[in-house]
PDB file of N, CA and C in Angstrom:
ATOM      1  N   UNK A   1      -0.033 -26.754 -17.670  1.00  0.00           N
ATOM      2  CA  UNK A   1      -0.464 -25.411 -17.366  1.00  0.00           C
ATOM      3  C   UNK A   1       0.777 -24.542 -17.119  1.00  0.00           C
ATOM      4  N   UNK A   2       0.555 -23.552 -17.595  1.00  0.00           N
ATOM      5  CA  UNK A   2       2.001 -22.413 -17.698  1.00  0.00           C
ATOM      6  C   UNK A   2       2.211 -22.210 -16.006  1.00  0.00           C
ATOM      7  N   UNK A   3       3.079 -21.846 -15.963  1.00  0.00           N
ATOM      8  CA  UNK A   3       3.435 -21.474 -14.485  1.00  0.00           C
ATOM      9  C   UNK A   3       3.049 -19.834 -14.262  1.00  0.00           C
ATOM     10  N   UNK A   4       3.043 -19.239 -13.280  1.00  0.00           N
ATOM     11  CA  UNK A   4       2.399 -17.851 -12.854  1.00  0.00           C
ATOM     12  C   UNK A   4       3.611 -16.997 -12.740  1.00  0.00           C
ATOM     13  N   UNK A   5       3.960 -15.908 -13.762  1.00  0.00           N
ATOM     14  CA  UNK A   5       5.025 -15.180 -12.914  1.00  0.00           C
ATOM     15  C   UNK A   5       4.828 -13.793 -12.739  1.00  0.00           C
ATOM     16  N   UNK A   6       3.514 -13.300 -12.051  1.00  0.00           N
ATOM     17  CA  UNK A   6       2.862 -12.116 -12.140  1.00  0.00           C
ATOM     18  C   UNK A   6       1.500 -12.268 -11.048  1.00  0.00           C
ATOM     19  N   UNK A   7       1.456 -11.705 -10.070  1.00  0.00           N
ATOM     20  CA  UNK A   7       0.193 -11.645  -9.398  1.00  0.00           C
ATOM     21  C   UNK A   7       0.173 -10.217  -8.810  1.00  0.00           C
ATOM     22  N   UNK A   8      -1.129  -9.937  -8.731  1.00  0.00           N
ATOM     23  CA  UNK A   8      -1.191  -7.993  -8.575  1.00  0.00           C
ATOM     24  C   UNK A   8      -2.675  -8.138  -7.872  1.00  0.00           C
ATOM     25  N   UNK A   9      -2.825  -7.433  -7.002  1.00  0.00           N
ATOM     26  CA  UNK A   9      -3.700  -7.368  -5.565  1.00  0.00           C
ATOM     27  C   UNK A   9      -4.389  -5.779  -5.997  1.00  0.00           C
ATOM     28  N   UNK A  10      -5.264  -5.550  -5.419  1.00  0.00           N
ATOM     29  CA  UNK A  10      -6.097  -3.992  -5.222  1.00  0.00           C
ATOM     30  C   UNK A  10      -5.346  -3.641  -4.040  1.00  0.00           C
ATOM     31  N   UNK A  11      -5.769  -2.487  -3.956  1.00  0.00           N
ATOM     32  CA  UNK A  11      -4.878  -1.554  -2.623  1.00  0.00           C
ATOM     33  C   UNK A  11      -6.046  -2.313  -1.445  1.00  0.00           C
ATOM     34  N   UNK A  12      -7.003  -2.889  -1.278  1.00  0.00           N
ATOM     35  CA  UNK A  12      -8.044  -3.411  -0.368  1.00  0.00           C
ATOM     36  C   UNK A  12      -7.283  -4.497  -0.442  1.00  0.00           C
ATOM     37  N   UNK A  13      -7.191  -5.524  -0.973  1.00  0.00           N
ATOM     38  CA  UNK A  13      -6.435  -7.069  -1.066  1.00  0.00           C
ATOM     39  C   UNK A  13      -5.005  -6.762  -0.270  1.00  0.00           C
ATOM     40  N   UNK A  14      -4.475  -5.878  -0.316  1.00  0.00           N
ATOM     41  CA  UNK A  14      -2.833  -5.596   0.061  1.00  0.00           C
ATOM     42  C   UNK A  14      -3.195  -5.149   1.716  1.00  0.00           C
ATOM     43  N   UNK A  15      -4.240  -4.333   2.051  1.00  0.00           N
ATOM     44  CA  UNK A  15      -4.779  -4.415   3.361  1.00  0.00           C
ATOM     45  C   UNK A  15      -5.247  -5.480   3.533  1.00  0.00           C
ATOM     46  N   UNK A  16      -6.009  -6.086   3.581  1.00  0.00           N
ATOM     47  CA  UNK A  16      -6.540  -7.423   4.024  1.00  0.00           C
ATOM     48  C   UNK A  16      -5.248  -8.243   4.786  1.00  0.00           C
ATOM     49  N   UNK A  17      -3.869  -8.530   3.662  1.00  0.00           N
ATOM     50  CA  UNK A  17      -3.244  -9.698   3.679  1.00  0.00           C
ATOM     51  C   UNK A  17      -2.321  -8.972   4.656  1.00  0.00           C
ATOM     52  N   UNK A  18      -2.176  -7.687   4.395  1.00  0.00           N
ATOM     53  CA  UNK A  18      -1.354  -7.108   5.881  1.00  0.00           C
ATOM     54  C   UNK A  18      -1.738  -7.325   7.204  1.00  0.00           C
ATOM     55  N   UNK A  19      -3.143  -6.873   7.265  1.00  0.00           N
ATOM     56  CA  UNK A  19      -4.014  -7.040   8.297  1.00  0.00           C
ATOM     57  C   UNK A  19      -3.975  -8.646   9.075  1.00  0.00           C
ATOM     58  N   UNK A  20      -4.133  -9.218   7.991  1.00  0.00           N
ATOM     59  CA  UNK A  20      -4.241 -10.666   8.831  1.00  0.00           C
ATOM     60  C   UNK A  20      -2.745 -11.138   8.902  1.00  0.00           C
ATOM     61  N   UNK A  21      -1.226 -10.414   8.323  1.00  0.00           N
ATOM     62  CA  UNK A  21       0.044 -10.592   8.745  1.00  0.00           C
ATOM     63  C   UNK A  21      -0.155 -10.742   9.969  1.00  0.00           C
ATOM     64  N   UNK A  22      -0.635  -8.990  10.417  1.00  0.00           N
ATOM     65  CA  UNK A  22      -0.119  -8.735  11.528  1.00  0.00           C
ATOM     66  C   UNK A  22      -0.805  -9.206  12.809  1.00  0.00           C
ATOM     67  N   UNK A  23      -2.146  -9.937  12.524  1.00  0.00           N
ATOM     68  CA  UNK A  23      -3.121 -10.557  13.274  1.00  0.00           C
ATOM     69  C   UNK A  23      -3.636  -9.423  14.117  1.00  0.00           C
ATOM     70  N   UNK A  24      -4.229  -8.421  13.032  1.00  0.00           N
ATOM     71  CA  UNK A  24      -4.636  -7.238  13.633  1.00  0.00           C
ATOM     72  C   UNK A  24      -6.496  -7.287  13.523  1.00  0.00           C
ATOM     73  N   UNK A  25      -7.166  -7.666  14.687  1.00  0.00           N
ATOM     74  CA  UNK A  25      -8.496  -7.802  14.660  1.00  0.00           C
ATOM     75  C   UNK A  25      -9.620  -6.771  14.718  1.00  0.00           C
ATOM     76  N   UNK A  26      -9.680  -5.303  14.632  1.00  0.00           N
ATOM     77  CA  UNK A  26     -10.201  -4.394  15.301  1.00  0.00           C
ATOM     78  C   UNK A  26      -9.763  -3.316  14.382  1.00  0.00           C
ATOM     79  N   UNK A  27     -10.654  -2.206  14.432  1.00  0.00           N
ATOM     80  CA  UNK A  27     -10.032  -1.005  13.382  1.00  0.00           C
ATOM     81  C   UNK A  27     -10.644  -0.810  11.991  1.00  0.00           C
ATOM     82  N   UNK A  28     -10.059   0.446  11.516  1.00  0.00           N
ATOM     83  CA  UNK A  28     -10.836   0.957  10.303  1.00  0.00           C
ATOM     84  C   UNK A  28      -9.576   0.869   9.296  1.00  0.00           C
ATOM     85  N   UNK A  29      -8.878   0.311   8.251  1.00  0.00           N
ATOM     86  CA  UNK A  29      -7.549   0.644   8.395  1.00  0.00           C
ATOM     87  C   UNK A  29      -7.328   0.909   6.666  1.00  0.00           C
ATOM     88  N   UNK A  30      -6.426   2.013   6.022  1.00  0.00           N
ATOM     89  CA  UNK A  30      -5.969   2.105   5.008  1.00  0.00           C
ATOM     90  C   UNK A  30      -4.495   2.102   4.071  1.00  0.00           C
ATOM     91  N   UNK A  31      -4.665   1.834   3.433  1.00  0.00           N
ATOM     92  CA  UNK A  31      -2.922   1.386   2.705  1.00  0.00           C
ATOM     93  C   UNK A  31      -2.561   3.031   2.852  1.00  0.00           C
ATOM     94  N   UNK A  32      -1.064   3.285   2.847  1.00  0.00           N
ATOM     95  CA  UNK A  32       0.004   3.768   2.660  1.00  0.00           C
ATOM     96  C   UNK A  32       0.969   3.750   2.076  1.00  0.00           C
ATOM     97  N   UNK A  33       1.684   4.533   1.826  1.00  0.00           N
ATOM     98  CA  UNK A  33       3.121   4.600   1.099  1.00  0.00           C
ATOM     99  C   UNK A  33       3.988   5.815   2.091  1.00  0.00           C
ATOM    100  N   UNK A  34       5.154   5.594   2.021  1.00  0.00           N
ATOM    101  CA  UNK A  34       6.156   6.789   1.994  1.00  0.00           C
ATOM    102  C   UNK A  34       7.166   6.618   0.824  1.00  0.00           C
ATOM    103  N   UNK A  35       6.990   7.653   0.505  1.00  0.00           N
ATOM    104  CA  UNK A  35       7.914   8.115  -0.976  1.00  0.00           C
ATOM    105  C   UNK A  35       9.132   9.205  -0.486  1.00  0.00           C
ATOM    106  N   UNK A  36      10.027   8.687  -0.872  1.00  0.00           N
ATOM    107  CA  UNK A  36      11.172   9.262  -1.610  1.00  0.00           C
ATOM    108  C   UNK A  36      11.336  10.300  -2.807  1.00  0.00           C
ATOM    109  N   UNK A  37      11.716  11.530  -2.600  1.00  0.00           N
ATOM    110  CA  UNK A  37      11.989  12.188  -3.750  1.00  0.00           C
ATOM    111  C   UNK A  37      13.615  12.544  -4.330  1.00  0.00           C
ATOM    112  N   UNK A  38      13.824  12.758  -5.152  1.00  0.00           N
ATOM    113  CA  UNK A  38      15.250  12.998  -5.852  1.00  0.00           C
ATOM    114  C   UNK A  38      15.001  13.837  -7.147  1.00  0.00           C
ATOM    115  N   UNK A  39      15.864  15.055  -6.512  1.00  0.00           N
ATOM    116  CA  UNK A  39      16.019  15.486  -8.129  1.00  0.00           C
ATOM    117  C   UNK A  39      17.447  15.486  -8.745  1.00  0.00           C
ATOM    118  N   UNK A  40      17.049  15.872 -10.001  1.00  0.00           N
ATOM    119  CA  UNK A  40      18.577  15.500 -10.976  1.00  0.00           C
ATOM    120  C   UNK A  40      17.878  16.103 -12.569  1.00  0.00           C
ATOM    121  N   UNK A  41      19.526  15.997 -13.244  1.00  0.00           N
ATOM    122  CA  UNK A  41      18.975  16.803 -14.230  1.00  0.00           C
ATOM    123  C   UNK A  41      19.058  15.758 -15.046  1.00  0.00           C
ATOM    124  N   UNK A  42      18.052  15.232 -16.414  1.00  0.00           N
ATOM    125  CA  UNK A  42      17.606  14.197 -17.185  1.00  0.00           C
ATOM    126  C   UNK A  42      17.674  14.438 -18.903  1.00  0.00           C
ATOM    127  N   UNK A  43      17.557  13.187 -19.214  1.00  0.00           N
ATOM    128  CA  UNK A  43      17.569  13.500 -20.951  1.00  0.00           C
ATOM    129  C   UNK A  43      18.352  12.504 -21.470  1.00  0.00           C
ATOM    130  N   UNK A  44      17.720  12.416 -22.653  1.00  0.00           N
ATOM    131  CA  UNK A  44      18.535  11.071 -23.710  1.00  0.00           C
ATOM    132  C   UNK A  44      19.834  11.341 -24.205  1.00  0.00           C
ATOM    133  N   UNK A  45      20.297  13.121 -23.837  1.00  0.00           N
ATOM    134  CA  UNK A  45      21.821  13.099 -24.252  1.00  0.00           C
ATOM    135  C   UNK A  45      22.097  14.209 -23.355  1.00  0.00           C
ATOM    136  N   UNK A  46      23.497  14.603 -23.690  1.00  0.00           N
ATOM    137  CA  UNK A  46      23.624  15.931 -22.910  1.00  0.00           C
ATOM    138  C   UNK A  46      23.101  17.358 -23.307  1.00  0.00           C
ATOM    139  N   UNK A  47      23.197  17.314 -24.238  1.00  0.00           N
ATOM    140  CA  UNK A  47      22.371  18.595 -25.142  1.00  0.00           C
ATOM    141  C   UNK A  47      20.726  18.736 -24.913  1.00  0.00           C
ATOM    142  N   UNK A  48      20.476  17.246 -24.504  1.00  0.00           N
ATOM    143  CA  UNK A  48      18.639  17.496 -23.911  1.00  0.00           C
ATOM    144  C   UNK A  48      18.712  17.751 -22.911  1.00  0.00           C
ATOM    145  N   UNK A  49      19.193  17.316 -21.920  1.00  0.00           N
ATOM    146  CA  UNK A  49      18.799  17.944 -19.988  1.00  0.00           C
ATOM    147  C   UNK A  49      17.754  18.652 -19.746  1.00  0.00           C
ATOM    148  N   UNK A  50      16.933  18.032 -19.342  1.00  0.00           N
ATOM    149  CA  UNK A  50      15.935  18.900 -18.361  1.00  0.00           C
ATOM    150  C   UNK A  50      16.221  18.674 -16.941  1.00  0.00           C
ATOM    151  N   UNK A  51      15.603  19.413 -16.596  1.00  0.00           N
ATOM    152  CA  UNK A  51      15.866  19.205 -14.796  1.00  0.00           C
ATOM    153  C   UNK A  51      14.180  18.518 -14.749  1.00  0.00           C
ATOM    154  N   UNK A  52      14.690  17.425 -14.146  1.00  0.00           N
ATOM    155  CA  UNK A  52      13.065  16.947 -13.274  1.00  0.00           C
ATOM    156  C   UNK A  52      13.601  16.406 -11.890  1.00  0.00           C
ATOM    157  N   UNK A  53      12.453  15.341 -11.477  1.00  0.00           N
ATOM    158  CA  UNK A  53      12.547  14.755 -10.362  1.00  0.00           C
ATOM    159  C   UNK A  53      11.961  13.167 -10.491  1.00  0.00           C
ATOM    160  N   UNK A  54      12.150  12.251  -9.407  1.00  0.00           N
ATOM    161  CA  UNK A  54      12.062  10.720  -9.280  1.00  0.00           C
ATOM    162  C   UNK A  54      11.257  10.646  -8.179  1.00  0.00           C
ATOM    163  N   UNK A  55      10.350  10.090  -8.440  1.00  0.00           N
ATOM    164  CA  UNK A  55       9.753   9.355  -6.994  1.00  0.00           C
ATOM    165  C   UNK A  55       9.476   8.304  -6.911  1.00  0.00           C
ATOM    166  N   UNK A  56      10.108   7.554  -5.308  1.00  0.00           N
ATOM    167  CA  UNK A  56      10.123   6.234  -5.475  1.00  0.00           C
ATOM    168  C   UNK A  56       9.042   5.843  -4.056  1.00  0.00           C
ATOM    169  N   UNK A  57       8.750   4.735  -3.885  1.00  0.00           N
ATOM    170  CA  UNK A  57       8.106   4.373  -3.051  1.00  0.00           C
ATOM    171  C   UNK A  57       9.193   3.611  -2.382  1.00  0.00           C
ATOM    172  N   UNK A  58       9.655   3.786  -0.850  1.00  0.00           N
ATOM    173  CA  UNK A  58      10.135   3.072  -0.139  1.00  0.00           C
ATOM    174  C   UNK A  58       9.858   2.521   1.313  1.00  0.00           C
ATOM    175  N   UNK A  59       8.771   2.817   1.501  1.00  0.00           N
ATOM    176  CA  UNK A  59       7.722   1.346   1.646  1.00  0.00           C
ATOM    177  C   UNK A  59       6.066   1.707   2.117  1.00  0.00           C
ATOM    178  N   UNK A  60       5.411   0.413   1.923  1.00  0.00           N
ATOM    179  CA  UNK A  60       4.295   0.455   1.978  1.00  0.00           C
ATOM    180  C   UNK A  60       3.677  -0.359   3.466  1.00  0.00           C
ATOM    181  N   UNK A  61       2.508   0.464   3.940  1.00  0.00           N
ATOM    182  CA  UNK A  61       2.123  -0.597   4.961  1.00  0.00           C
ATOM    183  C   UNK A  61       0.601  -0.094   5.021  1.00  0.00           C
ATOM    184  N   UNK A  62      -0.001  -0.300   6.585  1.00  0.00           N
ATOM    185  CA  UNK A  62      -1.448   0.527   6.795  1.00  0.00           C
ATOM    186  C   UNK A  62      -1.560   1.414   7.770  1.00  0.00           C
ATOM    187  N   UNK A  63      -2.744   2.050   8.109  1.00  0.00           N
ATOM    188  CA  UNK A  63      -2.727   3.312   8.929  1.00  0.00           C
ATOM    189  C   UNK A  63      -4.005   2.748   9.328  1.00  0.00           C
ATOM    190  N   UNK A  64      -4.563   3.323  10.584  1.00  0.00           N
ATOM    191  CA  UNK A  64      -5.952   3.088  11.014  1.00  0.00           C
ATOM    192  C   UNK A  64      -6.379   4.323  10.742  1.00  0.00           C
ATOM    193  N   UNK A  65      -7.701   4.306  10.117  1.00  0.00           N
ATOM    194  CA  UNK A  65      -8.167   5.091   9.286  1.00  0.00           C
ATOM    195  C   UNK A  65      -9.166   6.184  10.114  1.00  0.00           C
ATOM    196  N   UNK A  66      -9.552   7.516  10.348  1.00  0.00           N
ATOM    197  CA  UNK A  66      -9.883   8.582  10.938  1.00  0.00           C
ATOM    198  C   UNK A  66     -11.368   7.920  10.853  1.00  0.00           C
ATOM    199  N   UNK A  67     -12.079   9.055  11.089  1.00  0.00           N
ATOM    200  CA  UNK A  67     -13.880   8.836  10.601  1.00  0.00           C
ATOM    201  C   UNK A  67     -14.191   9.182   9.821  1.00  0.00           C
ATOM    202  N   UNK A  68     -13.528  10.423   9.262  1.00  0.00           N
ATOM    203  CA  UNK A  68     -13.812  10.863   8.079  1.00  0.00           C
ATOM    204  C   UNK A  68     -13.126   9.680   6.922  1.00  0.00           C
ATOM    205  N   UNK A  69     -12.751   9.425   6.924  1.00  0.00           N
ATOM    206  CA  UNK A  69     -11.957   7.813   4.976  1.00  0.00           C
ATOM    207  C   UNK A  69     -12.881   7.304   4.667  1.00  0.00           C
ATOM    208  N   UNK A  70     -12.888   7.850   3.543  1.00  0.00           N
ATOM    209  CA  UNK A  70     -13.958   7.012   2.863  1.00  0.00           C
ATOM    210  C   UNK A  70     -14.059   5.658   2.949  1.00  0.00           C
ATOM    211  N   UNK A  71     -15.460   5.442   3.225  1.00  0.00           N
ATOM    212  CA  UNK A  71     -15.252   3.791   3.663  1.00  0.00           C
ATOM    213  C   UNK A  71     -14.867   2.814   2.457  1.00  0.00           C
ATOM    214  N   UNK A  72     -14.664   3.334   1.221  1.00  0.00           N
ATOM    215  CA  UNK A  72     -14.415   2.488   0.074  1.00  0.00           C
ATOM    216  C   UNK A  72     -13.052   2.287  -0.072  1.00  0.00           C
ATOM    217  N   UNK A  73     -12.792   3.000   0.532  1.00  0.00           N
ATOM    218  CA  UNK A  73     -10.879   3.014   1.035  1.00  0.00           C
ATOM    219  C   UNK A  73     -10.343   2.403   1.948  1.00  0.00           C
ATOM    220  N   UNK A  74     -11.148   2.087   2.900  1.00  0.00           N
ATOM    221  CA  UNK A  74     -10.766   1.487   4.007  1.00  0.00           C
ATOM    222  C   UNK A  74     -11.183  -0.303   4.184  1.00  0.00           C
ATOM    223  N   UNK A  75     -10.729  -0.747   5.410  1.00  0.00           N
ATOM    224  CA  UNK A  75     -10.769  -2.534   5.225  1.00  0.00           C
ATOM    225  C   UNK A  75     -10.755  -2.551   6.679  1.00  0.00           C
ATOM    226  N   UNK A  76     -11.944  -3.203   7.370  1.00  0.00           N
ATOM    227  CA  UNK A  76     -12.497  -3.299   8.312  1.00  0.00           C
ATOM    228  C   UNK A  76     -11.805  -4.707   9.087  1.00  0.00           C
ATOM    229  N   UNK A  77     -10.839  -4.551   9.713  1.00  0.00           N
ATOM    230  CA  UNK A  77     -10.356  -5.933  10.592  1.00  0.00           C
ATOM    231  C   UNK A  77     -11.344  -6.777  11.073  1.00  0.00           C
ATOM    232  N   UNK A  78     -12.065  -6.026  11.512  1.00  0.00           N
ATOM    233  CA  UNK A  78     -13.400  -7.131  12.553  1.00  0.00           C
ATOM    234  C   UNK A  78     -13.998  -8.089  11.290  1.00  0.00           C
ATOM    235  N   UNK A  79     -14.336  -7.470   9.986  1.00  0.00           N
ATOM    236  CA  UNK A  79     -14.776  -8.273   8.992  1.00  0.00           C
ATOM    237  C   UNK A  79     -13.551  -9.493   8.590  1.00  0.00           C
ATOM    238  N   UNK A  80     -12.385  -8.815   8.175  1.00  0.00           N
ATOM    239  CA  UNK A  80     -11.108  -9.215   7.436  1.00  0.00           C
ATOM    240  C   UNK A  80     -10.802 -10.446   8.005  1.00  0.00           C
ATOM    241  N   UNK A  81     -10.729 -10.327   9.100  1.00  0.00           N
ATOM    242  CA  UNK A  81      -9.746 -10.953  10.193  1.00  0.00           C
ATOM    243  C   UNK A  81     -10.514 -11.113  11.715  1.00  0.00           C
ATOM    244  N   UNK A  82     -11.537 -11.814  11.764  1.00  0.00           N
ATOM    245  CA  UNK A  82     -11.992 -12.070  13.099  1.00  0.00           C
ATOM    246  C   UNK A  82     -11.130 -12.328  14.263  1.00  0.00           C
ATOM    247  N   UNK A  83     -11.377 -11.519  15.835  1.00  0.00           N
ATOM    248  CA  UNK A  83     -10.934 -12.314  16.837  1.00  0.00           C
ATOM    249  C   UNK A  83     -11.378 -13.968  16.500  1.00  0.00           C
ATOM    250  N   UNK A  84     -10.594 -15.011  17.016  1.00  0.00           N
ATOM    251  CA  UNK A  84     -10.762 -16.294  17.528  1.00  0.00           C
ATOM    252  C   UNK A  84     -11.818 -16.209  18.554  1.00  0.00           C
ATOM    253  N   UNK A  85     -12.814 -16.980  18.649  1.00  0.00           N
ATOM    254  CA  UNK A  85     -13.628 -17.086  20.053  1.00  0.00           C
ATOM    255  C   UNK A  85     -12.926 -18.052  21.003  1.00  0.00           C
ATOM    256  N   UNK A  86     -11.853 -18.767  20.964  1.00  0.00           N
ATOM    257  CA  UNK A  86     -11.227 -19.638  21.669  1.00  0.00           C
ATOM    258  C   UNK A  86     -10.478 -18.662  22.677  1.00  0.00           C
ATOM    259  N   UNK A  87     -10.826 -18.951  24.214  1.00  0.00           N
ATOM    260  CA  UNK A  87      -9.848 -18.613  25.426  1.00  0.00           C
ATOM    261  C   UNK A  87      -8.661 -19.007  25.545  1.00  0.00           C
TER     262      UNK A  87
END
C-alpha cells in the first residue's frame, strides 16, 4: 500500500483536533486566521509590473464563538471533547 503524503481536514475537523489539543471542554468555538498583508510591485518581467498585494496566513487557531455564528460554523466542546466524569 502506497504511503500517505497528503491529509486535509474541514475547517470543523481543524476545530475539533484543536479543541481536544487544548483539552478545552465547554463553549461554542470557531476557526480563525490572522493574515499578513504585503504589498509590492509584480510581473513576469520588468516591463509588466503591476502593483498588487500578498496575503499570507500567519497563524491559525479558535475563538469562542458569539450567539449570533452560525451554528454550521461552529464546534461544540461539550459534544467534541467531553469533561471526564472521573474526580
Amino acid at each position: 500500500m502506497p504511503e500517505a503524503n497528503q491529509y486535509t481536514l474541514s475547517h470543523k475537523e481543524l476545530v475539533e483536533l484543536i479543541i481536544k489539543q487544548c483539552g478545552i471542554h465547554e463553549g461554542r468555538w470557531v476557526l480563525m486566521a490572522n493574515l499578513g498583508f504585503a504589498a509590492g510591485n509584480f510581473g513576469p518581467s520588468n516591463d509588466q509590473m503591476s502593483p498588487g498585494a500578498v496575503v499570507s496566513i500567519t497563524q491559525l487557531g479558535i475563538s469562542r464563538a458569539d450567539q449570533n455564528a452560525p451554528r454550521e460554523m461552529t464546534v461544540d466542546a461539550a459534544v467534541v471533547n467531553p469533561a471526564s466524569k472521573d474526580k
